[in-house]
N, C-alpha and C. Protein backbone atom coordinates (compact mmCIF):
# COMPACT_ATOMS: atom_id res chain seq x y z
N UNK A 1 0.86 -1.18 0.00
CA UNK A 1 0.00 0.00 0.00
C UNK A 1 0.90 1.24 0.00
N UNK A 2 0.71 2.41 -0.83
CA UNK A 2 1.62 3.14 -0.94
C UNK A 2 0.86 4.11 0.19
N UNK A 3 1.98 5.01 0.09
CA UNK A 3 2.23 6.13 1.82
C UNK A 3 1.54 7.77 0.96
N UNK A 4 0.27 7.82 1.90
CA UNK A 4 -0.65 9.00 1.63
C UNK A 4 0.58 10.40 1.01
N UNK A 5 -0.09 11.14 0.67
CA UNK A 5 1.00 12.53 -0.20
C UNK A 5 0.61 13.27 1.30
N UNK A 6 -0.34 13.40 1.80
CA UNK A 6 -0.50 14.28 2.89
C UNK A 6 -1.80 13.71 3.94
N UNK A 7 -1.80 14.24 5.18
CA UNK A 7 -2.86 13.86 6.14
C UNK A 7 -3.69 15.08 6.74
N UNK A 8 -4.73 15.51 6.83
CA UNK A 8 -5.25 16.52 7.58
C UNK A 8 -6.53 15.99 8.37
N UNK A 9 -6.51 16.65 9.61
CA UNK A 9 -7.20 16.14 10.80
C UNK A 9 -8.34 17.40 11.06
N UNK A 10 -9.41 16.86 10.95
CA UNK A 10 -10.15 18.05 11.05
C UNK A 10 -11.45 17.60 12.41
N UNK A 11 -11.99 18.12 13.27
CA UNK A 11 -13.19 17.96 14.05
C UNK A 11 -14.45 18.21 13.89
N UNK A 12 -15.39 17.99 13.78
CA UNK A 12 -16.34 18.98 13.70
C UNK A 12 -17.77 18.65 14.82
N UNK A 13 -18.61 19.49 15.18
CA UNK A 13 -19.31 18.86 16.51
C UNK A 13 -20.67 18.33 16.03
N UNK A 14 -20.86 18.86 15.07
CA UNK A 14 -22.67 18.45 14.39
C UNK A 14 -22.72 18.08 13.10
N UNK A 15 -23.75 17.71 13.44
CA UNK A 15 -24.24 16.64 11.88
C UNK A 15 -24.06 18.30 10.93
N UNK A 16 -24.47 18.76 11.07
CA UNK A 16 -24.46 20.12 9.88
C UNK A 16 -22.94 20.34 10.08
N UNK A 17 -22.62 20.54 10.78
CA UNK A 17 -20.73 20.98 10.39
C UNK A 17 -20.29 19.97 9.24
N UNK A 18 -20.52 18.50 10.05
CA UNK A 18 -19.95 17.45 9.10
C UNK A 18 -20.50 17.57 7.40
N UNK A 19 -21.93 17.42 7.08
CA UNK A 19 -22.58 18.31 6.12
C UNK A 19 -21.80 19.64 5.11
N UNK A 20 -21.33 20.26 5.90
CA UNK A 20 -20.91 21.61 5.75
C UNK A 20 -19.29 21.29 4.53
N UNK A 21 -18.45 20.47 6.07
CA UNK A 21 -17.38 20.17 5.02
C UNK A 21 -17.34 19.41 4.12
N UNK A 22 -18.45 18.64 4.26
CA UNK A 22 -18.38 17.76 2.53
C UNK A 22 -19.06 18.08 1.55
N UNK A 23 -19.74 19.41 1.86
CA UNK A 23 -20.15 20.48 0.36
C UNK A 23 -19.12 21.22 -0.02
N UNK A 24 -17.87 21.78 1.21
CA UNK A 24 -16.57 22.13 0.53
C UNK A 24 -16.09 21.43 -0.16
N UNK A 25 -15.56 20.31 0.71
CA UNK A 25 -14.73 19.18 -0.72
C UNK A 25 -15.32 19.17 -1.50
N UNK A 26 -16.67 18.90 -2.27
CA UNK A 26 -17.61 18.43 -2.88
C UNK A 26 -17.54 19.14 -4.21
N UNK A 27 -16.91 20.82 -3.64
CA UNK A 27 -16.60 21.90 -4.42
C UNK A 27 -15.63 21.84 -5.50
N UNK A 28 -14.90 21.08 -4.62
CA UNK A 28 -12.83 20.88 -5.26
C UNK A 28 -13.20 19.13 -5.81
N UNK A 29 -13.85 18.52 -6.14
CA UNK A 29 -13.77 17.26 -6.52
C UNK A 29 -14.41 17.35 -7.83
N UNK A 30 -13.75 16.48 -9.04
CA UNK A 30 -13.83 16.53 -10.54
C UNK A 30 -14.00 14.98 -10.56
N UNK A 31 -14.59 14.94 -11.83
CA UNK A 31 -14.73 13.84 -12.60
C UNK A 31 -13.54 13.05 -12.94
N UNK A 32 -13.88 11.53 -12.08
CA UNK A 32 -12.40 10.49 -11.75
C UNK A 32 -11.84 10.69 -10.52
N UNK A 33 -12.25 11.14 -9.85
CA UNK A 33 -12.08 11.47 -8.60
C UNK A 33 -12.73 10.16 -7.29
N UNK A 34 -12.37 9.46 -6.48
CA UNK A 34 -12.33 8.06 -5.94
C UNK A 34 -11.80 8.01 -4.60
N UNK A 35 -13.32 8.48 -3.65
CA UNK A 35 -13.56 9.00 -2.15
C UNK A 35 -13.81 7.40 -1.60
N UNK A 36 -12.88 6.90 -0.37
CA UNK A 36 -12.90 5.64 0.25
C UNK A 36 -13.20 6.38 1.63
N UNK A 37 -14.46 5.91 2.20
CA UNK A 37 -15.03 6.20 3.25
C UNK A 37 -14.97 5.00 4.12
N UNK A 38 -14.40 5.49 5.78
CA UNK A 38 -14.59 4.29 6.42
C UNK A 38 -14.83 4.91 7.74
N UNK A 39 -15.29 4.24 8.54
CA UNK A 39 -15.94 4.98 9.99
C UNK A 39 -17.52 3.81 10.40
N UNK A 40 -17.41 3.88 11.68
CA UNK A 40 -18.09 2.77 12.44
C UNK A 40 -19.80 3.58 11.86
N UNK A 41 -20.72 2.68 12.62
CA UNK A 41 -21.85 2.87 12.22
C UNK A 41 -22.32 4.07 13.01
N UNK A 42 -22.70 4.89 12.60
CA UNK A 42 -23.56 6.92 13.16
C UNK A 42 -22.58 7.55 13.23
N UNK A 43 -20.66 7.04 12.40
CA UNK A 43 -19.52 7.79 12.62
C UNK A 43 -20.19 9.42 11.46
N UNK A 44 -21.11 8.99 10.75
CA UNK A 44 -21.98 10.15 9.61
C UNK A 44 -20.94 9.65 8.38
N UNK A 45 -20.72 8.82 8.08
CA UNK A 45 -20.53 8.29 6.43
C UNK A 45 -21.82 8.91 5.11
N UNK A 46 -22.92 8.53 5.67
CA UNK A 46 -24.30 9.12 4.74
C UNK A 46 -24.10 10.62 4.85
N UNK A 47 -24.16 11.14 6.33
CA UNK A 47 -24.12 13.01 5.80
C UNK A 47 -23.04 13.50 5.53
N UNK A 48 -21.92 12.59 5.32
CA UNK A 48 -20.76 13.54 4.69
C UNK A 48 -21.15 13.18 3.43
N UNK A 49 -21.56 12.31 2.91
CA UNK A 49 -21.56 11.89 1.21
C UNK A 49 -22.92 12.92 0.74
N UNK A 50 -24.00 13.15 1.43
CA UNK A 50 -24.99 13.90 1.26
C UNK A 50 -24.04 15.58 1.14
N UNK A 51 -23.56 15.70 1.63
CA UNK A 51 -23.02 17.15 1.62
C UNK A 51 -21.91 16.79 0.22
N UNK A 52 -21.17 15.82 0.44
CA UNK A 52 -20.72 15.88 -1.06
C UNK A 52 -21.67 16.30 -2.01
N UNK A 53 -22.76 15.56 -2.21
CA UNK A 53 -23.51 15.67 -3.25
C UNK A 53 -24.15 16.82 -3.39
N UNK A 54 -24.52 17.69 -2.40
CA UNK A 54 -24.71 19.13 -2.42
C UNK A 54 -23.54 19.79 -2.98
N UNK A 55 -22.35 19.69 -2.44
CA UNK A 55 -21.22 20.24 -3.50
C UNK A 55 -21.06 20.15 -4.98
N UNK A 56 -21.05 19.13 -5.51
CA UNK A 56 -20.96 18.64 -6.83
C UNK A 56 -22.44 19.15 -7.48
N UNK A 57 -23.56 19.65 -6.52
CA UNK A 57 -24.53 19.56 -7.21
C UNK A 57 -25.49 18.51 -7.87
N UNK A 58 -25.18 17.78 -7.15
CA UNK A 58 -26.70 16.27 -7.52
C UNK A 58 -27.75 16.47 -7.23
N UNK A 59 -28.05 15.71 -7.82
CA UNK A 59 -30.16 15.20 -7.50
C UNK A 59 -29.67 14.89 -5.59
N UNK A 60 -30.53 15.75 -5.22
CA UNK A 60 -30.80 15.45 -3.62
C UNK A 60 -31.63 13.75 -3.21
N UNK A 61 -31.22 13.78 -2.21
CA UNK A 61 -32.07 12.65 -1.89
C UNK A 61 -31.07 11.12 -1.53
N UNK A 62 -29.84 11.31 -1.28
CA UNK A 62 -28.76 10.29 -1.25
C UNK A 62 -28.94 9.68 0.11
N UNK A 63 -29.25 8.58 0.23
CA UNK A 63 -29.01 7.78 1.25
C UNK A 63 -28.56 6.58 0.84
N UNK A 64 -28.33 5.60 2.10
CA UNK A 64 -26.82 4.55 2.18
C UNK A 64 -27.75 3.36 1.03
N UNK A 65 -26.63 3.08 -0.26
CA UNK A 65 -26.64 1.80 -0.91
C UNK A 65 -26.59 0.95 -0.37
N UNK A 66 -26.99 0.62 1.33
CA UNK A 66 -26.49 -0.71 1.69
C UNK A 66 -26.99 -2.21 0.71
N UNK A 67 -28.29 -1.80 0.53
CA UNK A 67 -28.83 -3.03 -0.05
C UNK A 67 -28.87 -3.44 -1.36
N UNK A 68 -28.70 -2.18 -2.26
CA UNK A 68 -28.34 -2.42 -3.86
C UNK A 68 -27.19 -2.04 -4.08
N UNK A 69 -25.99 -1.55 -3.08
CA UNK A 69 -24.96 -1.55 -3.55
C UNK A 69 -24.36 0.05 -4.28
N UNK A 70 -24.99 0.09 -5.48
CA UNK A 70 -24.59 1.31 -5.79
C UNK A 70 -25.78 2.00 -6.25
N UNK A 71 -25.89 3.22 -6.11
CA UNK A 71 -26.91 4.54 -6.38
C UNK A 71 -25.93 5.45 -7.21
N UNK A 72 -26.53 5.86 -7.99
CA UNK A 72 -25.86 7.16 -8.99
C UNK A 72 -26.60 8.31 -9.13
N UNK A 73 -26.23 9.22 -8.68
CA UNK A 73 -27.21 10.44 -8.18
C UNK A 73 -26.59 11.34 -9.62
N UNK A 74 -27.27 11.79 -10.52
CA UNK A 74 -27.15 12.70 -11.58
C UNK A 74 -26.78 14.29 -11.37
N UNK A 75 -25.88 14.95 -11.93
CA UNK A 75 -25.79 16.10 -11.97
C UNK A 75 -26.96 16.96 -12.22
N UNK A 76 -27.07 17.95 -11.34
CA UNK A 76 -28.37 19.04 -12.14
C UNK A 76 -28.01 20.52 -13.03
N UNK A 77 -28.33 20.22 -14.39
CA UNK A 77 -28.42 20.65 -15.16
C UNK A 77 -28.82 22.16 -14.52
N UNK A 78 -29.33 22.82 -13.56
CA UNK A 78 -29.71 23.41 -13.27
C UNK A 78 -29.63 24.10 -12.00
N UNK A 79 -28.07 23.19 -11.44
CA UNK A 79 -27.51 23.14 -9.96
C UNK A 79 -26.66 24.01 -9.95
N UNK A 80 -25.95 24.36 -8.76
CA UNK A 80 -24.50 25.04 -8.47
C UNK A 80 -23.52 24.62 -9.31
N UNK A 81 -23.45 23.06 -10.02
CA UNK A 81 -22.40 23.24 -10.91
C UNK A 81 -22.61 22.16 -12.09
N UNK A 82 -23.50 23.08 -12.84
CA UNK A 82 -24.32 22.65 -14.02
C UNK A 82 -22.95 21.45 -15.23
N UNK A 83 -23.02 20.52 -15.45
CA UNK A 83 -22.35 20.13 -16.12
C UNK A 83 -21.35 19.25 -15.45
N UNK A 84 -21.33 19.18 -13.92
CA UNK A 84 -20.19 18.61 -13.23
C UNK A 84 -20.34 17.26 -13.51
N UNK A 85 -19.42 16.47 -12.66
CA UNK A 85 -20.00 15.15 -12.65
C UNK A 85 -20.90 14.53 -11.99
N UNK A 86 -21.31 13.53 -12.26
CA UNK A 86 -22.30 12.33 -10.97
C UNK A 86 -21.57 11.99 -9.89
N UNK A 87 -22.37 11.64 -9.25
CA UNK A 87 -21.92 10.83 -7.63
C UNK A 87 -22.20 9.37 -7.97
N UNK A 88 -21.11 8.36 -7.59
CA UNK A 88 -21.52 6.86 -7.84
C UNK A 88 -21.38 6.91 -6.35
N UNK A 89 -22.52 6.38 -5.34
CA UNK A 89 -22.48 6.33 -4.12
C UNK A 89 -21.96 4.53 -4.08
N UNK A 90 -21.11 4.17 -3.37
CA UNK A 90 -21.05 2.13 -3.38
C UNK A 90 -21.23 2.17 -1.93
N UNK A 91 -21.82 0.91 -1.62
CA UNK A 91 -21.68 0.45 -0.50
C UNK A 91 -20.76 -1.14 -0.46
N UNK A 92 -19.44 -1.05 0.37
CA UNK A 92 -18.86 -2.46 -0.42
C UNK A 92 -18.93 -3.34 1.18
N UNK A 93 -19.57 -3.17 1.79
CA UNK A 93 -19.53 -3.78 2.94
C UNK A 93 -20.08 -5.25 2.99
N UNK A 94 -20.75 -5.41 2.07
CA UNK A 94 -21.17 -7.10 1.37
C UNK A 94 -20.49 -7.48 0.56
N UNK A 95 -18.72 -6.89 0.30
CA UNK A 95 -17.99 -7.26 -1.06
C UNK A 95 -17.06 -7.86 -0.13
N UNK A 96 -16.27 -8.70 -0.60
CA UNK A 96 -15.53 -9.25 0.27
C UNK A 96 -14.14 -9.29 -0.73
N UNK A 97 -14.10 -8.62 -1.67
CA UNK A 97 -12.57 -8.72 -2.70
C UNK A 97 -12.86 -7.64 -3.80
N UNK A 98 -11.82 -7.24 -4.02
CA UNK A 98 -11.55 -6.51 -5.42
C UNK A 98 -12.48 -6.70 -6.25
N UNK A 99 -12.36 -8.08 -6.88
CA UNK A 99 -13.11 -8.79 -7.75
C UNK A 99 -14.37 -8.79 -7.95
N UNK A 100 -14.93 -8.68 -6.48
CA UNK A 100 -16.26 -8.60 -6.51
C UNK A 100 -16.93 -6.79 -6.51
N UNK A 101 -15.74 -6.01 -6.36
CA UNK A 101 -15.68 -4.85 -6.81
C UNK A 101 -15.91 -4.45 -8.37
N UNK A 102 -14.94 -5.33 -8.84
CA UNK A 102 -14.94 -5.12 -10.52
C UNK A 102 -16.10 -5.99 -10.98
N UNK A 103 -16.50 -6.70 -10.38
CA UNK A 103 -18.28 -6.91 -11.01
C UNK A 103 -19.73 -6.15 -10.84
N UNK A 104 -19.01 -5.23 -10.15
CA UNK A 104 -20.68 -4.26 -10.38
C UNK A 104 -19.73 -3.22 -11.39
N UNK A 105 -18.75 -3.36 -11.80
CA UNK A 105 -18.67 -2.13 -13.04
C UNK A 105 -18.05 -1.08 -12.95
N UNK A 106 -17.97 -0.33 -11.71
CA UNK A 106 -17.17 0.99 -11.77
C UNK A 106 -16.86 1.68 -12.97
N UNK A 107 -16.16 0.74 -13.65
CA UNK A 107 -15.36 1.42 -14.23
C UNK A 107 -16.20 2.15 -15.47
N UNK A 108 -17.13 1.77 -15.48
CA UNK A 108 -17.92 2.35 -16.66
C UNK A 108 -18.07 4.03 -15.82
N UNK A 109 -18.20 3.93 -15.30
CA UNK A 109 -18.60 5.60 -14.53
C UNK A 109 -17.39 5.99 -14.36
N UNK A 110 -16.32 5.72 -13.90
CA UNK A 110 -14.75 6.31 -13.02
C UNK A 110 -14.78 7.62 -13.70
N UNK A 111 -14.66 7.77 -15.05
CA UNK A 111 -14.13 8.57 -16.09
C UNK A 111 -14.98 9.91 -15.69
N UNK A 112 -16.31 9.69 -15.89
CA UNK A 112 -17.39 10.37 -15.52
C UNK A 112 -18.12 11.06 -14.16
N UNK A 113 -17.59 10.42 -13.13
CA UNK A 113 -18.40 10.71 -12.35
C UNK A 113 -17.18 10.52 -11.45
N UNK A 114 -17.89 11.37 -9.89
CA UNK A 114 -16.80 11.37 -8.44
C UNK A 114 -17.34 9.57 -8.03
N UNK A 115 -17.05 8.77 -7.49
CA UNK A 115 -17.18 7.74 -6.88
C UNK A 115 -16.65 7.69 -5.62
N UNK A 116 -17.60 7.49 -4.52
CA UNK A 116 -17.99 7.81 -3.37
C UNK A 116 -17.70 5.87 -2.75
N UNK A 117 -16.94 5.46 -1.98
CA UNK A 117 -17.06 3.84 -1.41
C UNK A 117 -17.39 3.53 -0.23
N UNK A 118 -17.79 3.44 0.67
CA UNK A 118 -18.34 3.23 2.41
C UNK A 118 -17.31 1.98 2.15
N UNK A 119 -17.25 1.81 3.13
CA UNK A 119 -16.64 0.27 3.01
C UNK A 119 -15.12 -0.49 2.36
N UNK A 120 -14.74 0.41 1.61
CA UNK A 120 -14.27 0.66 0.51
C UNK A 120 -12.32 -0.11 0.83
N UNK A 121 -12.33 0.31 1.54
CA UNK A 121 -10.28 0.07 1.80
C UNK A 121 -10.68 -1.29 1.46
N UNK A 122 -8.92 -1.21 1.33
CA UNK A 122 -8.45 -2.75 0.79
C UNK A 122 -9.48 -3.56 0.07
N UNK A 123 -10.21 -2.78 -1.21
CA UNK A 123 -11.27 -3.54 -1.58
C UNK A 123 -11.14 -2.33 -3.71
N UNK A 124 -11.25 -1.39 -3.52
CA UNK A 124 -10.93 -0.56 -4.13
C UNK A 124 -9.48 0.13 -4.38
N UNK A 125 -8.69 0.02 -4.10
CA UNK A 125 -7.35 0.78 -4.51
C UNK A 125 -7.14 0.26 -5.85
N UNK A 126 -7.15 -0.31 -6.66
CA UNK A 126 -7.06 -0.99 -7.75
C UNK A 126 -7.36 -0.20 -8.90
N UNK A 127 -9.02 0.70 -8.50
CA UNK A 127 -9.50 1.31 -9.46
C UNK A 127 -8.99 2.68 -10.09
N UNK A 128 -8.04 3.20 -9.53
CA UNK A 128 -7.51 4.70 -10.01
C UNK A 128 -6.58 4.43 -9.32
N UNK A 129 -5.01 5.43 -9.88
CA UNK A 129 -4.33 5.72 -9.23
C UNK A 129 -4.02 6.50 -7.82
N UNK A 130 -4.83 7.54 -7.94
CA UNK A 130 -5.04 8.29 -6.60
C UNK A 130 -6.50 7.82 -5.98
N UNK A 131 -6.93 8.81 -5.04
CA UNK A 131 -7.85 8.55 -4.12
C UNK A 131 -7.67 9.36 -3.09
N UNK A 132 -9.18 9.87 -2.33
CA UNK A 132 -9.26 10.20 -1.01
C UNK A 132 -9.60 9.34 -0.26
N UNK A 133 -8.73 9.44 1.09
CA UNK A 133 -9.36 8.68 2.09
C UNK A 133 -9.86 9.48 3.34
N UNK A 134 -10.94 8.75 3.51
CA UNK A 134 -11.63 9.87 4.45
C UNK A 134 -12.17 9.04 5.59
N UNK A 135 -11.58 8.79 7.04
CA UNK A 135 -12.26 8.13 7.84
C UNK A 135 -12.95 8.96 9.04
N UNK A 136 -14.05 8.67 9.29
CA UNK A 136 -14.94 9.46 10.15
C UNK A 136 -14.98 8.22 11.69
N UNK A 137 -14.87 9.63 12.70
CA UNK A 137 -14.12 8.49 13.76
C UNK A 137 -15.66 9.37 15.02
N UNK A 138 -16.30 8.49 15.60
CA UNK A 138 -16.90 9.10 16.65
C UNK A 138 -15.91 9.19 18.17
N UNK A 139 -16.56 10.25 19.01
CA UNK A 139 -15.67 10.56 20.01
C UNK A 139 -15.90 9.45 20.86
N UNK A 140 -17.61 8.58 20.73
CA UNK A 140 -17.49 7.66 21.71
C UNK A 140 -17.34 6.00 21.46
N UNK A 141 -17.10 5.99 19.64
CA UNK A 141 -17.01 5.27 19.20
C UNK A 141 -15.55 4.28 19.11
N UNK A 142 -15.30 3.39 18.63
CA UNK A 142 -14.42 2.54 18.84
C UNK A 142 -13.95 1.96 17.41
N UNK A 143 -13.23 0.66 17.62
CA UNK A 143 -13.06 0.10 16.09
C UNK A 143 -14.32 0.49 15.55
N UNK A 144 -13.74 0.56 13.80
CA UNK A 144 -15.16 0.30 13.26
C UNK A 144 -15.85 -1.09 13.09
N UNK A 145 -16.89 -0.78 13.29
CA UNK A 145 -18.40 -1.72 13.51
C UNK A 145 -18.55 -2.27 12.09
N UNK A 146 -19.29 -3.71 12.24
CA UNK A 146 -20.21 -4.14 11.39
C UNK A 146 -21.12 -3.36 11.16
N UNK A 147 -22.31 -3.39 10.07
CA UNK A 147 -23.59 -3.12 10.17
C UNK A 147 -24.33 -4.24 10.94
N UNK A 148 -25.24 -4.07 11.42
CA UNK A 148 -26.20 -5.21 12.35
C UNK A 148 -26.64 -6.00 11.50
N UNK A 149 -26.98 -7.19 12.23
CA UNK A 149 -27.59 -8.18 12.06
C UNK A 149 -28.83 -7.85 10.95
N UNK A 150 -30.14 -6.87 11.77
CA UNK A 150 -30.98 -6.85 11.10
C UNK A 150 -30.65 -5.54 9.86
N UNK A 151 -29.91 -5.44 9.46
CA UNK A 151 -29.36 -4.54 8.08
C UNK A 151 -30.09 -3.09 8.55
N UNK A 152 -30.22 -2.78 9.79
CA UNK A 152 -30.74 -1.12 9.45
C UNK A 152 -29.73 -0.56 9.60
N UNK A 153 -29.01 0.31 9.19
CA UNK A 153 -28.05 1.11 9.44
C UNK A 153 -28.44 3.03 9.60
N UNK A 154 -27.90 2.81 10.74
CA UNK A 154 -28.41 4.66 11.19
C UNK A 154 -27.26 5.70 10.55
N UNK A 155 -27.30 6.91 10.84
CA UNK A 155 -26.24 7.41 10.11
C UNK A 155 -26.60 8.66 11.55
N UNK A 156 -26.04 9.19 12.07
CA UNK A 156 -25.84 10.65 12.60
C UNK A 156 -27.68 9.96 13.39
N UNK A 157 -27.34 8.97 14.86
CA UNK A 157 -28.92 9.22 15.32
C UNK A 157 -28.85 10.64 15.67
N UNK A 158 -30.22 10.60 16.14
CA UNK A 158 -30.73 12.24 16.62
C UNK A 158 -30.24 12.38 18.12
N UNK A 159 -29.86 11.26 18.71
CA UNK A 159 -29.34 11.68 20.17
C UNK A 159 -27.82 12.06 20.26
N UNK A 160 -27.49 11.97 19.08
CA UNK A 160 -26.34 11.95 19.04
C UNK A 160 -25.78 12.81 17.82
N UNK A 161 -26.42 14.18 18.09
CA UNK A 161 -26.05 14.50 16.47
C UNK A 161 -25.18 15.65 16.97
N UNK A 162 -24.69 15.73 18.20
CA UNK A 162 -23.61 17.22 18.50
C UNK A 162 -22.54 16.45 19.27
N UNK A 163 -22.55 15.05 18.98
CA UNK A 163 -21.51 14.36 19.71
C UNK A 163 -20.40 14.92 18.47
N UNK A 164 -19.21 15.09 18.95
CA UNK A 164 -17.73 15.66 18.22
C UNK A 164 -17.71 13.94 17.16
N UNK A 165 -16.59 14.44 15.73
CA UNK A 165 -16.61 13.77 15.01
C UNK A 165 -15.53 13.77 14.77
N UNK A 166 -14.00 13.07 14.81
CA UNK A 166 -12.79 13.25 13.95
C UNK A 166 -12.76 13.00 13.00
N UNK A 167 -12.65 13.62 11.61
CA UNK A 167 -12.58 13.22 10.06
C UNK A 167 -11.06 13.76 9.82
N UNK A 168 -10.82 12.19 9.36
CA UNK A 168 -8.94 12.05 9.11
C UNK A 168 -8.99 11.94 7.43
N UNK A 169 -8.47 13.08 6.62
CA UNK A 169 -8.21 12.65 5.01
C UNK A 169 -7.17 12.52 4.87
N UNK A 170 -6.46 11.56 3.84
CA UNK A 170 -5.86 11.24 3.31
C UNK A 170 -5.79 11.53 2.12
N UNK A 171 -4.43 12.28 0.96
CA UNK A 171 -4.42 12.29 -0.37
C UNK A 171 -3.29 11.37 -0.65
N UNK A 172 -3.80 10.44 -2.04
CA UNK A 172 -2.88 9.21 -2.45
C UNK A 172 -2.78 9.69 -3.98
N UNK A 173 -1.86 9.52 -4.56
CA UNK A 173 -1.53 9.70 -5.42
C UNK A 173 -1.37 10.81 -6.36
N UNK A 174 -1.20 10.76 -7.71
CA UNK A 174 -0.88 12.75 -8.08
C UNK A 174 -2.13 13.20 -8.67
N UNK A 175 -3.32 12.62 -8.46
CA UNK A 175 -4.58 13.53 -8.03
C UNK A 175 -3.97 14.06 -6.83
N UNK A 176 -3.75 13.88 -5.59
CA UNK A 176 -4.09 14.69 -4.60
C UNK A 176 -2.39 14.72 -3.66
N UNK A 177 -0.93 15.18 -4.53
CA UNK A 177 -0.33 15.55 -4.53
C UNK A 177 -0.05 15.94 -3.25
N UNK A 178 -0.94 17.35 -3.21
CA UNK A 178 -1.26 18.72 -2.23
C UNK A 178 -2.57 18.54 -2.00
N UNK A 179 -2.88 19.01 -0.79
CA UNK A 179 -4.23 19.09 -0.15
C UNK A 179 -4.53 20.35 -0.94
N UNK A 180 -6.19 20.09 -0.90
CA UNK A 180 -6.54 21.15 -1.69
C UNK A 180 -6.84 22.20 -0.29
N UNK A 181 -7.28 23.63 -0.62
CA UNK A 181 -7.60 24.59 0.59
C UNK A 181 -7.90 24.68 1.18
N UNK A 182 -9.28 23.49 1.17
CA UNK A 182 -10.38 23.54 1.77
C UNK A 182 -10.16 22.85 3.41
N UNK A 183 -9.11 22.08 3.20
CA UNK A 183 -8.09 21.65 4.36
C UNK A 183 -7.57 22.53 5.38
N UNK A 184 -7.41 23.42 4.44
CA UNK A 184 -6.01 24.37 5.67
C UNK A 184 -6.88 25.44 6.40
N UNK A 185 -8.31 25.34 6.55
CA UNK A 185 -9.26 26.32 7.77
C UNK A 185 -10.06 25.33 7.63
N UNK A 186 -10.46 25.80 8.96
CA UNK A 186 -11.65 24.70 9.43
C UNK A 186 -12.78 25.85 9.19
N UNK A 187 -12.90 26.99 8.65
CA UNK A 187 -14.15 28.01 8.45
C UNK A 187 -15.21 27.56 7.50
N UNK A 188 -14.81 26.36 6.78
CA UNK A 188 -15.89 25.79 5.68
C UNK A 188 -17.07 25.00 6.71
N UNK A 189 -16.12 24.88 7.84
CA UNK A 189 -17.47 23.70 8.47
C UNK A 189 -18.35 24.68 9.58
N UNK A 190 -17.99 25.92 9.64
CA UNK A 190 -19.06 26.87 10.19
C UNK A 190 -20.54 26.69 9.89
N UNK A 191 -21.07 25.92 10.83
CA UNK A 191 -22.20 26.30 10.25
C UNK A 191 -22.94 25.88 8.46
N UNK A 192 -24.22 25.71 8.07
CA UNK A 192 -24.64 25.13 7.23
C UNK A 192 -26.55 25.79 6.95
């Protein structure tokens, strides 16, 4: 596994902060671009990818692929950034190899669209040279978790939505060289 280009450590205390900074990134992310999300279950994996998709400008309405795997949320023609790319949301937490990665396809979208992975390490590196890694860590949380037994998966409960959040990124490869700006102040996650 090759050694990240850079690391930035950011906090944030609410589901809207967390929100907040992934409509910044969301801002700075182009087409071929290959976000590996990992963080225990209510670490907010769904509202950071939802605030992505407010960045990039998608069809609203993104919640977790757990059960079909992948969702592709369309650019709006008529959004903040008319013409950008799609969001391929994956959920790979039922994938158990690469392989079974490269059978739902990716690659037909990579070119086209940001691709978003929950689940994703040591399962995806294969598909692009670079990548973000983005792990969302709760303050009272621990290793990351399975999803449960009975497949509901929560994202940010409501009792818990001003509990503090550590989000650790990672840039791999010469996509992400240098951190982009949106890194170096934490003023993007003010508020939402």
């Amino acid at each position: 596994m090759s050694e990240a280009q850079w690391e930035r450590t950011l906090t944030v205390t609410t589901a809207e902060q967390t929100h907040a900074l992934a409509a910044a990134v969301g801002g700075v992310l182009e087409a071929g671009d290959l976000l590996v999300l990992t963080g225990e279950l209510g670490a907010g994996k769904t509202t950071f990818t939802q605030g992505l998709g407010e960045g990039l400008g998608v069809r609203a309405g993104i919640i977790s692929p757990t059960f079909v795997l992948v969702r592709i949320h369309p650019n709006l023609p008529d959004g903040p950034r008319p013409g950008g790319p799609d969001l391929v949301h994956v959920d790979a937490y039922r994938l158990d190899s690469a392989a079974e990665i490269d059978d739902i396809d990716l690659e037909n979208t990579m070119d086209t669209a940001v691709t978003v992975v929950e689940w994703g390490r040591d399962r995806v590196e294969h598909l692009s040279d670079s990548r973000l890694e983005v792990d969302l860590h709760r303050s009272v949380g621990g290793d990351i978790a399975p999803p449960p037994a009975d497949g509901v998966v929560l994202d940010f409960d409501i009792d818990d939505d001003d509990e503090p959040r550590t989000i650790v990124f990672r840039g791999f490869g010469p996509r992400w060289v240098e951190a982009p700006q949106v890194f170096e102040t934490t003023s993007e996650v003010e508020g939402h």
